[in-house]
C-alpha atoms as a PDB file:
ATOM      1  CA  UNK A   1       0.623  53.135 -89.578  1.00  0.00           C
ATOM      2  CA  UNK A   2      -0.948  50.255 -91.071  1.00  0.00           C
ATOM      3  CA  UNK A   3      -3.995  48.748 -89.716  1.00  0.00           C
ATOM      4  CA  UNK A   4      -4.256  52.372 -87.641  1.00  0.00           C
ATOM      5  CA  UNK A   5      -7.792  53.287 -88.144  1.00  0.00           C
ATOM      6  CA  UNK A   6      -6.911  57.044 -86.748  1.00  0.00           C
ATOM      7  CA  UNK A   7      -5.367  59.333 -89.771  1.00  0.00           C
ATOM      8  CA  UNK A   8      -5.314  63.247 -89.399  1.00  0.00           C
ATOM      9  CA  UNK A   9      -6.191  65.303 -92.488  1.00  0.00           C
ATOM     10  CA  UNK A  10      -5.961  68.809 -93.106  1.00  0.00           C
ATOM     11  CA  UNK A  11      -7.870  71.305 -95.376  1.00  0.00           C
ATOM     12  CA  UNK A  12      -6.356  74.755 -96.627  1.00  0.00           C
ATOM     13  CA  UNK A  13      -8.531  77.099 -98.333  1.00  0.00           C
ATOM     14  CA  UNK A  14      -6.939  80.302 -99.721  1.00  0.00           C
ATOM     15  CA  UNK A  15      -8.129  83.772-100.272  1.00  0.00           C
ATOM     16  CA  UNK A  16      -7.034  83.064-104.272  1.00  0.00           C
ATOM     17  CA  UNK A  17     -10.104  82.826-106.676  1.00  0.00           C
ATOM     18  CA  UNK A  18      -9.712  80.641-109.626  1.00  0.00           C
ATOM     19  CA  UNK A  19     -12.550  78.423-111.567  1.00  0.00           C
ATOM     20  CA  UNK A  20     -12.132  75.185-112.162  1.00  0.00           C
ATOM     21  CA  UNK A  21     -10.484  74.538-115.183  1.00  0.00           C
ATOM     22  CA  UNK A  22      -7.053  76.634-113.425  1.00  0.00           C
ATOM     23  CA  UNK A  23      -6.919  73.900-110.863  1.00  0.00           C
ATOM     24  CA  UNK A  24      -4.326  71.985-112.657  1.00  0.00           C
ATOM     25  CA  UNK A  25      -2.116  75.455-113.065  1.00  0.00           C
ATOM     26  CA  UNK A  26      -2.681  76.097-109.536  1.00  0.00           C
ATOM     27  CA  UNK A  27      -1.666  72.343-108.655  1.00  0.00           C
ATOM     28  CA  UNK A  28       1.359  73.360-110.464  1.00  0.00           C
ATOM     29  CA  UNK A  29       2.631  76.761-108.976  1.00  0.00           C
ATOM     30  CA  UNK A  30       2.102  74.515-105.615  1.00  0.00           C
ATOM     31  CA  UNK A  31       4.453  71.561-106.798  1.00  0.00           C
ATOM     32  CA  UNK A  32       7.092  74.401-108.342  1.00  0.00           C
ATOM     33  CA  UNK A  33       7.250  75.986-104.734  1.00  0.00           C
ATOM     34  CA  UNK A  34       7.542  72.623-103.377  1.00  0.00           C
ATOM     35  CA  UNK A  35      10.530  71.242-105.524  1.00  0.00           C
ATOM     36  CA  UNK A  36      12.891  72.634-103.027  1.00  0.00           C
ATOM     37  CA  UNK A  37      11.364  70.353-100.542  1.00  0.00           C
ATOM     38  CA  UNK A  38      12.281  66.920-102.919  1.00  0.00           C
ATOM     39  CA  UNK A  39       9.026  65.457-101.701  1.00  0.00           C
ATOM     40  CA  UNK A  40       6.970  63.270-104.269  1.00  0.00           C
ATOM     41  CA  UNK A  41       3.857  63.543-102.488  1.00  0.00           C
ATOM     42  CA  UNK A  42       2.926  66.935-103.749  1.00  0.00           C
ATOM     43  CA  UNK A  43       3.038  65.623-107.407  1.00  0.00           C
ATOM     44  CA  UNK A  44       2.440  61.872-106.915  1.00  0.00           C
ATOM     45  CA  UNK A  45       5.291  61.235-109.492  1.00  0.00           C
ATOM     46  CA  UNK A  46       8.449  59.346-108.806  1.00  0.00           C
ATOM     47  CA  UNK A  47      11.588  58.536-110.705  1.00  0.00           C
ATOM     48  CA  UNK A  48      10.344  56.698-113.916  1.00  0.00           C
ATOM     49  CA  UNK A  49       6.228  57.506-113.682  1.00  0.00           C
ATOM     50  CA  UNK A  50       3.724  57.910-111.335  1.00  0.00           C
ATOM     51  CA  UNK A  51       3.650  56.228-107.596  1.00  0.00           C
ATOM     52  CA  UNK A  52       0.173  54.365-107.962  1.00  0.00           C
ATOM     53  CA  UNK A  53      -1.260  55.111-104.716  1.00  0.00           C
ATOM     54  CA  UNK A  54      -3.799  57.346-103.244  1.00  0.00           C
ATOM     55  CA  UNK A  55      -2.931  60.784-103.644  1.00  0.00           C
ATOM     56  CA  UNK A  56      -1.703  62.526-100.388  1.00  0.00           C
ATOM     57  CA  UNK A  57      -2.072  66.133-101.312  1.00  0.00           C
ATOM     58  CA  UNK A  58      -4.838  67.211-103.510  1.00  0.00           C
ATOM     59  CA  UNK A  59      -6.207  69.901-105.106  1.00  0.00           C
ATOM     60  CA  UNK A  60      -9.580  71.598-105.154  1.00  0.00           C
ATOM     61  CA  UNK A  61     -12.099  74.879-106.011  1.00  0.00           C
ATOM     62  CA  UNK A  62     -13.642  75.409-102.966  1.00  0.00           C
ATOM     63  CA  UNK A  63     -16.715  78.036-103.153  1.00  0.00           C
ATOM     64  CA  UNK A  64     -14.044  80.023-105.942  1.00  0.00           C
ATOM     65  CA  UNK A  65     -11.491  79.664-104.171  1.00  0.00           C
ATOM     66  CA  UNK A  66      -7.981  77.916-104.360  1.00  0.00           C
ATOM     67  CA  UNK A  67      -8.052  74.537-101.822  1.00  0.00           C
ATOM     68  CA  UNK A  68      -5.645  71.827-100.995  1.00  0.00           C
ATOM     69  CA  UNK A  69      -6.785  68.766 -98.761  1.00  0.00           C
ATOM     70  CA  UNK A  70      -4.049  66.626 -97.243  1.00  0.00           C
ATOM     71  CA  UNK A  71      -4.372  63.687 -94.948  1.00  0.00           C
ATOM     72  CA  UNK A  72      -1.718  60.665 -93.170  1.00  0.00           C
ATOM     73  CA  UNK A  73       1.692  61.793 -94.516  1.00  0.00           C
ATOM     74  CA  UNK A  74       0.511  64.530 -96.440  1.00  0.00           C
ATOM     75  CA  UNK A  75      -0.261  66.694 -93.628  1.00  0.00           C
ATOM     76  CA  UNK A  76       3.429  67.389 -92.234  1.00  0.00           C
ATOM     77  CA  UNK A  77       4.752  68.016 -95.909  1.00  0.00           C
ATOM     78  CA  UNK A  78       1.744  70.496 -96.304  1.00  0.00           C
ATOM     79  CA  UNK A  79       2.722  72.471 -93.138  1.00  0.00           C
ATOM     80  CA  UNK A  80       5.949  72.192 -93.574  1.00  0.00           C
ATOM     81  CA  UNK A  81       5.777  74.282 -97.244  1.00  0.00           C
ATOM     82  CA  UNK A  82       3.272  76.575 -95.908  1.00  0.00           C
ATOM     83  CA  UNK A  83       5.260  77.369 -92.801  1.00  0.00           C
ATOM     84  CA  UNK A  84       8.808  77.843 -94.370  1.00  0.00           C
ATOM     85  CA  UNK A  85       7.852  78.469 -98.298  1.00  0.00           C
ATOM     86  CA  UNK A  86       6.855  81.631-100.030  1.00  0.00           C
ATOM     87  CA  UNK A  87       4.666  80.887-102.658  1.00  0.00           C
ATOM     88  CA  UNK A  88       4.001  82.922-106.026  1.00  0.00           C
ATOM     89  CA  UNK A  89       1.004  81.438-107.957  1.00  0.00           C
ATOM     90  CA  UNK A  90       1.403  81.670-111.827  1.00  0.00           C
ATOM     91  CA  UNK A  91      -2.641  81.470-112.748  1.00  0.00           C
ATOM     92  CA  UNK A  92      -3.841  82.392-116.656  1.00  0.00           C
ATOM     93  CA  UNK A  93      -1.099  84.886-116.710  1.00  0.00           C
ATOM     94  CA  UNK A  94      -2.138  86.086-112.640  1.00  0.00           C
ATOM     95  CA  UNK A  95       0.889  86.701-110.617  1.00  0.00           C
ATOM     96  CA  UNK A  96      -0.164  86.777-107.039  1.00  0.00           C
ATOM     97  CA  UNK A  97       0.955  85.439-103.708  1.00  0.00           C
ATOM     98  CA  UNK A  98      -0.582  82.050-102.404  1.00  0.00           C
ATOM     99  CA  UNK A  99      -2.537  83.374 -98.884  1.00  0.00           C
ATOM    100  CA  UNK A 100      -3.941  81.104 -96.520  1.00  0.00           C
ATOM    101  CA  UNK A 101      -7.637  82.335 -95.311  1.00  0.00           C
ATOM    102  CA  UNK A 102      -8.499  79.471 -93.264  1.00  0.00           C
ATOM    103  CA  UNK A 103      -7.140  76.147 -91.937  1.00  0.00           C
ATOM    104  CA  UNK A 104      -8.609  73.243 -90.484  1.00  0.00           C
ATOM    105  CA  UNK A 105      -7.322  69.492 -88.842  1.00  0.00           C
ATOM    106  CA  UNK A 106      -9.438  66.229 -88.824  1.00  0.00           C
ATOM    107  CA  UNK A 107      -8.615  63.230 -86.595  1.00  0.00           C
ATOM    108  CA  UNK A 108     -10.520  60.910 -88.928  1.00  0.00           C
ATOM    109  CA  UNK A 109     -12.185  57.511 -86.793  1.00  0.00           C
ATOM    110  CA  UNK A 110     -11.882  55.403 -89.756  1.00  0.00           C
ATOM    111  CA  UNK A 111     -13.248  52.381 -88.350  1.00  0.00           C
ATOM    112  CA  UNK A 112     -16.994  50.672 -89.284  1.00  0.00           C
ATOM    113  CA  UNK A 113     -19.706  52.069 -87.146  1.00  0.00           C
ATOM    114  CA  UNK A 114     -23.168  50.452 -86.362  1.00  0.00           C
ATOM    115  CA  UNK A 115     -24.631  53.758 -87.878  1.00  0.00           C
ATOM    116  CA  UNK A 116     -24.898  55.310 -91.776  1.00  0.00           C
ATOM    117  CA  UNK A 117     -23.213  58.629 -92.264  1.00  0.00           C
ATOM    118  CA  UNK A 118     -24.546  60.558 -94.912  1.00  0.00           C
ATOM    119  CA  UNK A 119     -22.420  62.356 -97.479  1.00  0.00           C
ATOM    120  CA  UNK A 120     -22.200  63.872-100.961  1.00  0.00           C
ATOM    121  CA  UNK A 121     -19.780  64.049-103.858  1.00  0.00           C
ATOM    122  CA  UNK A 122     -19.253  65.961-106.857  1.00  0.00           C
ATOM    123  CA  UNK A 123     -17.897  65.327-109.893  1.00  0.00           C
ATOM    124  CA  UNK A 124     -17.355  61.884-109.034  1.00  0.00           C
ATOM    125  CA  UNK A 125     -15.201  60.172-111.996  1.00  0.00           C
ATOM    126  CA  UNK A 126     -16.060  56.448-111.366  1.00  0.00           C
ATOM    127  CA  UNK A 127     -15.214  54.380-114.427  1.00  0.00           C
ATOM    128  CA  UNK A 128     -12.860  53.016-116.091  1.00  0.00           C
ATOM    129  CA  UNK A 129     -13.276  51.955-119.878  1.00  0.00           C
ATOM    130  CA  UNK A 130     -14.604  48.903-119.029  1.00  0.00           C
ATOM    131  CA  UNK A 131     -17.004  49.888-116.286  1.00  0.00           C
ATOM    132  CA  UNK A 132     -18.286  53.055-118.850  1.00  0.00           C
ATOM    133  CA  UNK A 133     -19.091  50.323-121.459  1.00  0.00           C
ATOM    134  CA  UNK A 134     -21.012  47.900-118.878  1.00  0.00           C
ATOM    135  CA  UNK A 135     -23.462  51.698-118.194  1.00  0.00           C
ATOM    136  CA  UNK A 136     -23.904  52.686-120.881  1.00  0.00           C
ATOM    137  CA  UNK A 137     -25.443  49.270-122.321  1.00  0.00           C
ATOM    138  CA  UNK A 138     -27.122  48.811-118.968  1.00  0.00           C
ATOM    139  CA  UNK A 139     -30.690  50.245-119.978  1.00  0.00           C
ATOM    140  CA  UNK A 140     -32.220  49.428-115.779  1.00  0.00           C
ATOM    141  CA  UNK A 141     -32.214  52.600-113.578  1.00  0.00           C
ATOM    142  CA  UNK A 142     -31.460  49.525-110.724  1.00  0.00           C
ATOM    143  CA  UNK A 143     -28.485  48.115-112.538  1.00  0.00           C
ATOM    144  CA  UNK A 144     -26.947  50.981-113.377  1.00  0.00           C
ATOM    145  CA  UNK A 145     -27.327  51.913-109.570  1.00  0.00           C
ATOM    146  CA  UNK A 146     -26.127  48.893-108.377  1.00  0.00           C
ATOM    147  CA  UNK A 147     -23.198  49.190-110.983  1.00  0.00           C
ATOM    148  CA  UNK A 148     -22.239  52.650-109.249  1.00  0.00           C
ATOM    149  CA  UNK A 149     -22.716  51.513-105.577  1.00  0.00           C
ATOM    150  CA  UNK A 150     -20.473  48.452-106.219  1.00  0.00           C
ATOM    151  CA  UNK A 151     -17.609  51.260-107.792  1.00  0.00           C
ATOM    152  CA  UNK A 152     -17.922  53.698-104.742  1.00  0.00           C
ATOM    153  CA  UNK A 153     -17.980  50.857-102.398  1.00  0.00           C
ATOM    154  CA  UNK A 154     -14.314  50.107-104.574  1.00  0.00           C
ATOM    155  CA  UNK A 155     -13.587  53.816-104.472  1.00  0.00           C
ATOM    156  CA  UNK A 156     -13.718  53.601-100.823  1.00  0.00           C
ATOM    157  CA  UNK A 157     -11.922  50.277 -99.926  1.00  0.00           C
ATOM    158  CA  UNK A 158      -9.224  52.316-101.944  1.00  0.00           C
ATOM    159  CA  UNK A 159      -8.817  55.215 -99.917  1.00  0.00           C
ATOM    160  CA  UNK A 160      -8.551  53.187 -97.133  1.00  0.00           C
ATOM    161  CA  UNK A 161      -6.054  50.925 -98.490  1.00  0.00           C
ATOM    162  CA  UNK A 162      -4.103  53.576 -99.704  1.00  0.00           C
ATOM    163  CA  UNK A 163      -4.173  54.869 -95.798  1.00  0.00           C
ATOM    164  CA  UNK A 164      -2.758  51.721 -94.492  1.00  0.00           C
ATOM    165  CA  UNK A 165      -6.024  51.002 -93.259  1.00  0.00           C
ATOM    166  CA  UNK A 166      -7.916  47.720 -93.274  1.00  0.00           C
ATOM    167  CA  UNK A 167     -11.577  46.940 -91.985  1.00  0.00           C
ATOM    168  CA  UNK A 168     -12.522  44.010 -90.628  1.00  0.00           C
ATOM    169  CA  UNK A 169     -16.668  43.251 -91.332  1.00  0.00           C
ATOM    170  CA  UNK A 170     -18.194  45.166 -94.661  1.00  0.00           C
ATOM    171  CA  UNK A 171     -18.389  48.081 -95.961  1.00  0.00           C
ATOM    172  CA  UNK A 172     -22.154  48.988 -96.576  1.00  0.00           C
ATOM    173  CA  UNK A 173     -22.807  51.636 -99.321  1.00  0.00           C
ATOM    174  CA  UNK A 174     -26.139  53.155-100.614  1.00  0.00           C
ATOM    175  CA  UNK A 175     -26.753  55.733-103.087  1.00  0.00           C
ATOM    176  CA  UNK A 176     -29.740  57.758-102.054  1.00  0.00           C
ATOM    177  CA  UNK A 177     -29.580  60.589-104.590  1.00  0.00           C
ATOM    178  CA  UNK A 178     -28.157  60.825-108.038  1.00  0.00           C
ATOM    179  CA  UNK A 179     -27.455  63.066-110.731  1.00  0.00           C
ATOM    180  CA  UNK A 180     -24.908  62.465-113.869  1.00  0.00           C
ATOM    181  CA  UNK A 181     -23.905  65.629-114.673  1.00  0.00           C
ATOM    182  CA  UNK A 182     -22.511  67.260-118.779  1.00  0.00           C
ATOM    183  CA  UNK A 183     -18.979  65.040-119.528  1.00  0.00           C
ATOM    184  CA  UNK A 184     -15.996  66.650-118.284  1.00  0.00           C
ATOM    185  CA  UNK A 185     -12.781  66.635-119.569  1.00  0.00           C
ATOM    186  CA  UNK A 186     -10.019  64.670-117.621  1.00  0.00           C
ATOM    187  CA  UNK A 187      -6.037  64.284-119.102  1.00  0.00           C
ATOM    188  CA  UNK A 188      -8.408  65.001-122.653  1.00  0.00           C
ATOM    189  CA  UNK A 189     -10.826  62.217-122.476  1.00  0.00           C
ATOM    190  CA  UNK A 190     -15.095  62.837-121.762  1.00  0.00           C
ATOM    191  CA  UNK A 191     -15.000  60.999-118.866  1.00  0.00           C
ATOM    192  CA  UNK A 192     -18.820  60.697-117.283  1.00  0.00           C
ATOM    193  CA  UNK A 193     -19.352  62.908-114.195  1.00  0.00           C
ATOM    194  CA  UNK A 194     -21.534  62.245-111.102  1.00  0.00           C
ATOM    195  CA  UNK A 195     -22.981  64.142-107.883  1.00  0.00           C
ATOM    196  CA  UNK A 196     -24.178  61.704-105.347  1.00  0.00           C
ATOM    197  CA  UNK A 197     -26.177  61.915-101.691  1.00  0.00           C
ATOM    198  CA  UNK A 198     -25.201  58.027 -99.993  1.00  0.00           C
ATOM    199  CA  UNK A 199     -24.953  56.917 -96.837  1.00  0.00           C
ATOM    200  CA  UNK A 200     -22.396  54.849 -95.565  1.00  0.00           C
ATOM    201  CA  UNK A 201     -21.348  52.795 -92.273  1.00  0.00           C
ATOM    202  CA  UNK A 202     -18.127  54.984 -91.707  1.00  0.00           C
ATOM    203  CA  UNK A 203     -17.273  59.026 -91.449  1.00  0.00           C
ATOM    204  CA  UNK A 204     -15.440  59.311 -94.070  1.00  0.00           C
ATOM    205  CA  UNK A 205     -12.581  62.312 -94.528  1.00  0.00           C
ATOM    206  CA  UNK A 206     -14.354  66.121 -95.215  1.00  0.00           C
ATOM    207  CA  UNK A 207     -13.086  67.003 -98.276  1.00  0.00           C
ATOM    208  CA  UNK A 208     -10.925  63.862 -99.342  1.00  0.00           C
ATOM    209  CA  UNK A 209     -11.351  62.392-102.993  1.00  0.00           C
ATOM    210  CA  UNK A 210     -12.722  59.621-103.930  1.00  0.00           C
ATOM    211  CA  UNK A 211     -12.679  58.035-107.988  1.00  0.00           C
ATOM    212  CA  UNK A 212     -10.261  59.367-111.023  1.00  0.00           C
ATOM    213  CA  UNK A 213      -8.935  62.528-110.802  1.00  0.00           C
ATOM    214  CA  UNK A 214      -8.997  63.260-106.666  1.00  0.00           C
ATOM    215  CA  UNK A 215      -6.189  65.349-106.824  1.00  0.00           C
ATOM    216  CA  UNK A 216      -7.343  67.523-109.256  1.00  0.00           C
ATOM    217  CA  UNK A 217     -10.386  68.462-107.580  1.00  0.00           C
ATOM    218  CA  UNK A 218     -12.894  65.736-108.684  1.00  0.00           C
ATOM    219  CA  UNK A 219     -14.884  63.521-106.196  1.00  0.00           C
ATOM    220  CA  UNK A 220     -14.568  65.751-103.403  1.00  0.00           C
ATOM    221  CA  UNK A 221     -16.675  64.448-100.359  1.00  0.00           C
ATOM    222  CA  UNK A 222     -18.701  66.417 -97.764  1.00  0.00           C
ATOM    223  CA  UNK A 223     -20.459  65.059 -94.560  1.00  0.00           C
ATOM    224  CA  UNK A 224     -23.627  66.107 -94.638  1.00  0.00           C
ATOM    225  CA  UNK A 225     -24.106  66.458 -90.390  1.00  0.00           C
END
């Protein structure tokens, strides 16, 4: 509901191993089971392209196993195929039944807070072609930090846009750790790659997305509490 600051979420980890690079395939034995359901939100595709909005249903490695993370809408379609859907996963030539070893809800307070919550990322994707060029000529440790805290501040606003959700005051984002990890690959382009410690004046979603690539695993976020 829009200006609701209360969304539930959901997290699904599996009892299937896979590494990371069989996350799309696994994202794709999901979506095949789901096509009897005719609901977009599994894919994020629509008649004619892609529905530009955050991704409902996403996709994830979590300690080698197969995850999905769903939150607002996404939660009832997720239930709904795990409850009445048999699912065969297709994985590197693997033929194996999707089983569910643990499930978790979230009613996620999504409002600002007078306090900083920490959390981390990894594999954060956070530019854009134009943003990469801006780093990579910024030669300042400071600018280049400031450069990233003004993207995951964006990042954020995002998700909570894409939730229906709209603040009133500011959102107030520091980076307290940093590393930039090897390139990874992302739809075939070296995209830079980022694990972050920040703090921030909101509790963010446990194990929602945040940057390029959220529902393929990347910019996963954890609450460090």
């Amino acid at each position: 509901m829009e200006n609701e600051p209360a969304v539930q979420a959901l997290t699904v980890i599996t009892a299937n191993e896979i590494v990371g690079h069989e996350i799309p395939a696994f994202r794709g034995a999901v979506c095949r089971a789901a096509e009897v359901m005719d609901c977009d939100l599994f894919h994020n595709h629509v008649e004619g392209g892609l529905r530009y909005s955050y991704p409902k249903i996403q996709y994830k490695m979590f300690r080698g196993n197969a995850a999905m993370f769903a939150i607002s809408e996404g939660v009832g379609a997720l239930e709904a195929l795990l409850t009445n859907h048999f699912i065969t996963l297709n994985i590197s030539g693997r033929s194996e039944c999707l089983v569910v070893a643990e499930a978790y809800k979230e009613d996620c307070d999504l409002r600002l807070q007078d306090r900083m919550y920490r959390h981390h990322i990894r594999q954060w994707l956070p530019f854009n072609k134009e943003n990469n060029l801006k780093y990579r000529q910024t030669e300042s440790f400071i600018e280049r930090l400031q450069l990233l805290q003004r993207v995951l501040t964006g990042n954020i606003l995002s998700l909570l846009k894409g939730l229906g959700v709209f603040v009133e005051g500011e959102v107030r984002c520091e980076i307290l750790n940093m590393t930039e990890n090897r390139p990874v690959a992302f739809k075939k382009v070296k995209m830079r790659s980022f694990d972050l410690e920040f703090q921030v004046n909101m509790r963010l979603p446990q194990m929602a997305g945040l940057g390029h690539g959220v529902s393929l695993g990347f910019g996963t976020l954890i609450r460090k509490e």
